[in-house]
Protein backbone atom coordinates (compact mmCIF):
# COMPACT_ATOMS: atom_id res chain seq x y z
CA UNK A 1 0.00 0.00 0.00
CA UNK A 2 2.65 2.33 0.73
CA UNK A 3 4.16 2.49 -2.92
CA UNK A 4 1.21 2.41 -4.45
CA UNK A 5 0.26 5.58 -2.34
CA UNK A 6 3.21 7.27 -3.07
CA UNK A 7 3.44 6.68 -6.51
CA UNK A 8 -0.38 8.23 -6.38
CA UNK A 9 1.12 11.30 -4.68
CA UNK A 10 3.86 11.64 -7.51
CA UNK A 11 1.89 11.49 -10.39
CA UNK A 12 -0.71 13.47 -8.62
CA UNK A 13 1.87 16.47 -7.49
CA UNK A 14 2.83 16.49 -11.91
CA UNK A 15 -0.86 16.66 -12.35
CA UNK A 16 -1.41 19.75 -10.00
CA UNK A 17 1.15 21.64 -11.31
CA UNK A 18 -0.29 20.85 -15.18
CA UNK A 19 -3.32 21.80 -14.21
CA UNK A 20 -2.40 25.20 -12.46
CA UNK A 21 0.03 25.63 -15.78
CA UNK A 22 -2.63 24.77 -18.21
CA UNK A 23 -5.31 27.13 -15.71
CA UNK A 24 -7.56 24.04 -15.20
CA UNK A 25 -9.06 22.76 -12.31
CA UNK A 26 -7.04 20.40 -10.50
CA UNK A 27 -9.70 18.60 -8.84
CA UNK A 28 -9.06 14.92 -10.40
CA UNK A 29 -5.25 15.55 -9.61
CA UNK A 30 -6.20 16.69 -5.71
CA UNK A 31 -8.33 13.73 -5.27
CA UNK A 32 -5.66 11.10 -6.38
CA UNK A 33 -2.93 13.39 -3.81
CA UNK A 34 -5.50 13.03 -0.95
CA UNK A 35 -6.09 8.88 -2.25
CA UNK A 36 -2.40 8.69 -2.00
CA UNK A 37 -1.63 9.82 1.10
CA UNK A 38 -4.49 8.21 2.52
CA UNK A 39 -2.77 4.94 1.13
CA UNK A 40 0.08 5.85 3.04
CA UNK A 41 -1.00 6.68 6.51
CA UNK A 42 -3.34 3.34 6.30
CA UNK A 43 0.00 1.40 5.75
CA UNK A 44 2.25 3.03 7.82
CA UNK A 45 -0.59 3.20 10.72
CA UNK A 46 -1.68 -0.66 9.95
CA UNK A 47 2.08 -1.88 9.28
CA UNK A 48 3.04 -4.72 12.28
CA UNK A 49 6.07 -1.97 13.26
CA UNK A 50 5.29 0.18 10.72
CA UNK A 51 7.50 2.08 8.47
CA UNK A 52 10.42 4.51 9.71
CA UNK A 53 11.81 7.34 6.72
CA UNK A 54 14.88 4.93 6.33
CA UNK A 55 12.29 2.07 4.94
CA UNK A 56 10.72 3.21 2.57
CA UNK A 57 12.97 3.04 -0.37
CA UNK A 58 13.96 -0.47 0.46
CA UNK A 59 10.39 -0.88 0.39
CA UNK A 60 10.08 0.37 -3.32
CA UNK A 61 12.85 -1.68 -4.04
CA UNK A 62 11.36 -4.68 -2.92
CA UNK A 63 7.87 -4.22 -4.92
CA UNK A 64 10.25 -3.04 -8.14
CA UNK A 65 12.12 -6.08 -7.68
CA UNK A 66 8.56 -8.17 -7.15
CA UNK A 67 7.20 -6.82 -10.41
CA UNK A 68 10.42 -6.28 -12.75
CA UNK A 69 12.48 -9.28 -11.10
């Protein structure tokens, strides 16, 4: 849950700043941010220890390596 919520918060952050750049609305891109983080605090709040700063990119690493590996 946590990469998946923070790769929801990247693409959502490049989304906001389109939108603002394009003078849209970013309310699709805002949504996804606030999905995102949600995804996040449930995992880091639900985790058995949860997840320190330090984790997380061994975390990523561990999904990349799941999918790509």
């Amino acid at each position: 849950m946590t990469v998946l919520g923070l790769s929801f918060v990247a693409v959502s952050i490049a989304a906001t700043v389109s939108a603002f750049a394009e003078s849209r609305s970013p309310v699709a891109s805002i949504a996804l941010l606030l999905t995102g983080l949600t995804l996040v605090i449930l995992a880091i709040a639900h985790g058995p220890e949860g997840y320190g700063p330090g984790q997380i990119p061994d975390a990523v690493v561990r999904v990349m390596v799941r999918i790509f590996g």
